[in-house]
C-alpha atoms as a PDB file:
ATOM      1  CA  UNK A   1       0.000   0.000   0.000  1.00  0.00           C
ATOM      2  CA  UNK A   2       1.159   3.017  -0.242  1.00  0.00           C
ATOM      3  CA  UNK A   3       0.765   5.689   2.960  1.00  0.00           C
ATOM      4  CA  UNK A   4       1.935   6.218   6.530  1.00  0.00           C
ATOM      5  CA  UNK A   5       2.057   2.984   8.837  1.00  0.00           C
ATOM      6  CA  UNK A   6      -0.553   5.249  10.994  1.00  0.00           C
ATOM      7  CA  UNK A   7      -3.011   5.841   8.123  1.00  0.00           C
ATOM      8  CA  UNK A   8      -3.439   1.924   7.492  1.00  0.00           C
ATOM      9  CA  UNK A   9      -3.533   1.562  11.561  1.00  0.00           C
ATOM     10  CA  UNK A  10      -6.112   3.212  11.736  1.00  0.00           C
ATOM     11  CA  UNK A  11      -8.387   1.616   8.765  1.00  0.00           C
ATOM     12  CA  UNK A  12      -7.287  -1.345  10.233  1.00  0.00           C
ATOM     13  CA  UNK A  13      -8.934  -0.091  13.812  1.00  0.00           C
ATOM     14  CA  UNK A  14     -12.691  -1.041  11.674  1.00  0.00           C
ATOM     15  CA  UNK A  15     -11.769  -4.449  11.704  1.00  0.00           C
ATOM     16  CA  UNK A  16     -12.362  -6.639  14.321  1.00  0.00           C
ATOM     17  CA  UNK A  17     -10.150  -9.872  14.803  1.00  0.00           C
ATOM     18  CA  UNK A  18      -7.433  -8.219  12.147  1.00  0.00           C
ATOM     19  CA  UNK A  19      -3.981  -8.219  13.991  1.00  0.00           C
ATOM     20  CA  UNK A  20      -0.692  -7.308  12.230  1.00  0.00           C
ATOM     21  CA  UNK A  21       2.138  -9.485  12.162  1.00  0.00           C
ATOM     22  CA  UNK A  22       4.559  -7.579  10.844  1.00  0.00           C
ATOM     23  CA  UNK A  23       4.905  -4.185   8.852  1.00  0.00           C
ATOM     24  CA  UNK A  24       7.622  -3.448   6.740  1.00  0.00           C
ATOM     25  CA  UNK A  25       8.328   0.283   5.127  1.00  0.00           C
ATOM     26  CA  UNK A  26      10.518   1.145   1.971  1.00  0.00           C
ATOM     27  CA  UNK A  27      11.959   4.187   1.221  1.00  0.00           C
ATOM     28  CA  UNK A  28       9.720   4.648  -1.596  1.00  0.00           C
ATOM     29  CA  UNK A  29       6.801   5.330   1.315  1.00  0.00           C
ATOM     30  CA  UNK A  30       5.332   1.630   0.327  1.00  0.00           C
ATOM     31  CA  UNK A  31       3.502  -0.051   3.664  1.00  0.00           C
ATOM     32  CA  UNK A  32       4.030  -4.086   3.480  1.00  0.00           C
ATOM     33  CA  UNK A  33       1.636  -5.486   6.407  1.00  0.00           C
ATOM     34  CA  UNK A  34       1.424  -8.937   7.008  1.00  0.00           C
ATOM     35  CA  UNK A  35      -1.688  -9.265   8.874  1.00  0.00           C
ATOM     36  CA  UNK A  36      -3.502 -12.614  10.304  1.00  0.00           C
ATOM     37  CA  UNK A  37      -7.642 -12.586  10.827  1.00  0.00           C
ATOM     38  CA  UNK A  38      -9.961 -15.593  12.535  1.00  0.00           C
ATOM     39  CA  UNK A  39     -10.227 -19.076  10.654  1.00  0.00           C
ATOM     40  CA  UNK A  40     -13.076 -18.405   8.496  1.00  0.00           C
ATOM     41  CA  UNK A  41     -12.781 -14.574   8.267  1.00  0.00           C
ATOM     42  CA  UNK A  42     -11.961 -13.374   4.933  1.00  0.00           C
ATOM     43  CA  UNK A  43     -12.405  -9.364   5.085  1.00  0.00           C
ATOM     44  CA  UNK A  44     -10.136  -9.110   1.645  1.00  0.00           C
ATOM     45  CA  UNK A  45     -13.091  -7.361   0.027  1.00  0.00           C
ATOM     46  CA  UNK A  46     -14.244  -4.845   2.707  1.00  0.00           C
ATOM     47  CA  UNK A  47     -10.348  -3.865   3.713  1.00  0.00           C
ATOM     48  CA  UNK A  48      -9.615  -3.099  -0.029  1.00  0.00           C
ATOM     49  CA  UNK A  49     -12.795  -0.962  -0.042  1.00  0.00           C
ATOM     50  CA  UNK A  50     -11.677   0.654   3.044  1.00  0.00           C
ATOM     51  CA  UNK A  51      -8.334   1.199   2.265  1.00  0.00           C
ATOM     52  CA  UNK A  52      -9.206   2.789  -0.935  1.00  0.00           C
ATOM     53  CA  UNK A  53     -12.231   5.250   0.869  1.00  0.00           C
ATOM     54  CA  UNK A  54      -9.164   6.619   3.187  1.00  0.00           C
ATOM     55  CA  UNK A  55      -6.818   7.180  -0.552  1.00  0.00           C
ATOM     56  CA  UNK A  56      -4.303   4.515   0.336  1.00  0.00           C
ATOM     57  CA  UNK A  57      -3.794   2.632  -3.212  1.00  0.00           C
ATOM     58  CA  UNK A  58      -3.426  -0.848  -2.905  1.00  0.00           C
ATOM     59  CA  UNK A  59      -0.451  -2.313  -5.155  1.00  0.00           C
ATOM     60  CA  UNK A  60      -0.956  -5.802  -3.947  1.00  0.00           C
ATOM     61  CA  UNK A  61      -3.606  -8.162  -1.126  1.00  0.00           C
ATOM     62  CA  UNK A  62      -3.057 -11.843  -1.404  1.00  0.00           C
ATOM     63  CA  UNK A  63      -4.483 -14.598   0.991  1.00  0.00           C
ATOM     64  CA  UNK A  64      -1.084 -16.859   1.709  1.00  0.00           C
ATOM     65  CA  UNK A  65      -2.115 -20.685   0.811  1.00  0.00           C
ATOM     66  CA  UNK A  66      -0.126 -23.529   2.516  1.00  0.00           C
ATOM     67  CA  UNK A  67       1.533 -26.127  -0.028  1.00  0.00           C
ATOM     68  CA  UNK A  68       0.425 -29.210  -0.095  1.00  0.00           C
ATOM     69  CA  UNK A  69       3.968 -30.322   1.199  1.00  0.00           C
ATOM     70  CA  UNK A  70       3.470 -27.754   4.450  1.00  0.00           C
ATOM     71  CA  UNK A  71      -0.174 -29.435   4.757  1.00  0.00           C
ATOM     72  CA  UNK A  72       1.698 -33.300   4.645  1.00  0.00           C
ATOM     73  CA  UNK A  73       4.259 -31.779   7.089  1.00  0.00           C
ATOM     74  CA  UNK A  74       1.559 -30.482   9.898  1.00  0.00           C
ATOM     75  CA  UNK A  75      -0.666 -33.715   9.253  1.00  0.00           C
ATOM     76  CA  UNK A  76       2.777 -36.185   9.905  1.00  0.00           C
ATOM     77  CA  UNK A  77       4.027 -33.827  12.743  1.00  0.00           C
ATOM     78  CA  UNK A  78       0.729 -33.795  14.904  1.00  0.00           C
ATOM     79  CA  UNK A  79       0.441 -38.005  14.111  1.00  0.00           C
ATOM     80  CA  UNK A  80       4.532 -38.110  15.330  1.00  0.00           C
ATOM     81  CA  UNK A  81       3.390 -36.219  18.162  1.00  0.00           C
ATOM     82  CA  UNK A  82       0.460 -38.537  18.936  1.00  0.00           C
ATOM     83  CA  UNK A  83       2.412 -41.232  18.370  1.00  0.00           C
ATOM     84  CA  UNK A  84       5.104 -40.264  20.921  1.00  0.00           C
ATOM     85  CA  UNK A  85       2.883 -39.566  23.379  1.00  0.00           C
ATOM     86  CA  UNK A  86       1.231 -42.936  23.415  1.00  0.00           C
ATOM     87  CA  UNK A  87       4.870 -44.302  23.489  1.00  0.00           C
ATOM     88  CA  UNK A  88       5.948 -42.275  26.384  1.00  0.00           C
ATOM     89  CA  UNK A  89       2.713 -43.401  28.217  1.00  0.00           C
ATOM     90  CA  UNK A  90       3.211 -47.154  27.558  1.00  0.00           C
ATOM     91  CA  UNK A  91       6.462 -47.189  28.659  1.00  0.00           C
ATOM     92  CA  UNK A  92       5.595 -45.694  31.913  1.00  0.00           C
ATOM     93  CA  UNK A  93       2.855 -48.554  32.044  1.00  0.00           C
ATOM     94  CA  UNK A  94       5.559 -50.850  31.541  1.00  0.00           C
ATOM     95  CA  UNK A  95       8.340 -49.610  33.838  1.00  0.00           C
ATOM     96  CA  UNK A  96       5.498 -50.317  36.963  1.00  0.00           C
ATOM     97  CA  UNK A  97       4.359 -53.611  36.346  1.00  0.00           C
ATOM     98  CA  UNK A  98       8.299 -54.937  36.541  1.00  0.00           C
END
């Protein structure tokens, strides 16, 4: 976008559930926000409006999508987990009963 850090704070203020993650400013006065909202909040289409309504152009607003490698990655990692937690547990059956 392009504007003060301030002037997209405060658009930003309309939104509830919107938190920034992290801003980054050029020197060429460009505003790069990273910003997260609910699971199953997509306010793309009202913050553009908005953001446009207080004259801060937009040069780009994308919704990040996770690969399908960083979707096998969470899926094995929570199952690992799982998996080591049931070990842990048995073992500390085990170690009792001997």
């Amino acid at each position: 976008m392009k504007g003060t850090e301030a002037e997209v704070r405060k658009v930003l203020e309309g939104f509830a559930g919107i938190d920034i993650r992290d801003t980054v400013i050029s020197e060429d006065g460009t505003v790069l926000m990273h910003l997260s909202e609910p699971a199953g909040q997509d306010n793309r289409a009202a913050l553009s409006v908005a953001l446009i309504n207080a004259s801060l152009p937009i040069l780009t607003l994308t919704r990040p999508q996770r690969t399908l490698e960083e979707v096998f990655f969470t899926l094995t990692a929570e199952d690992a987990d799982e998996a080591a937690a049931a070990l842990e547990k048995e073992d500390e059956n085990e170690g009792g009963q001997e």
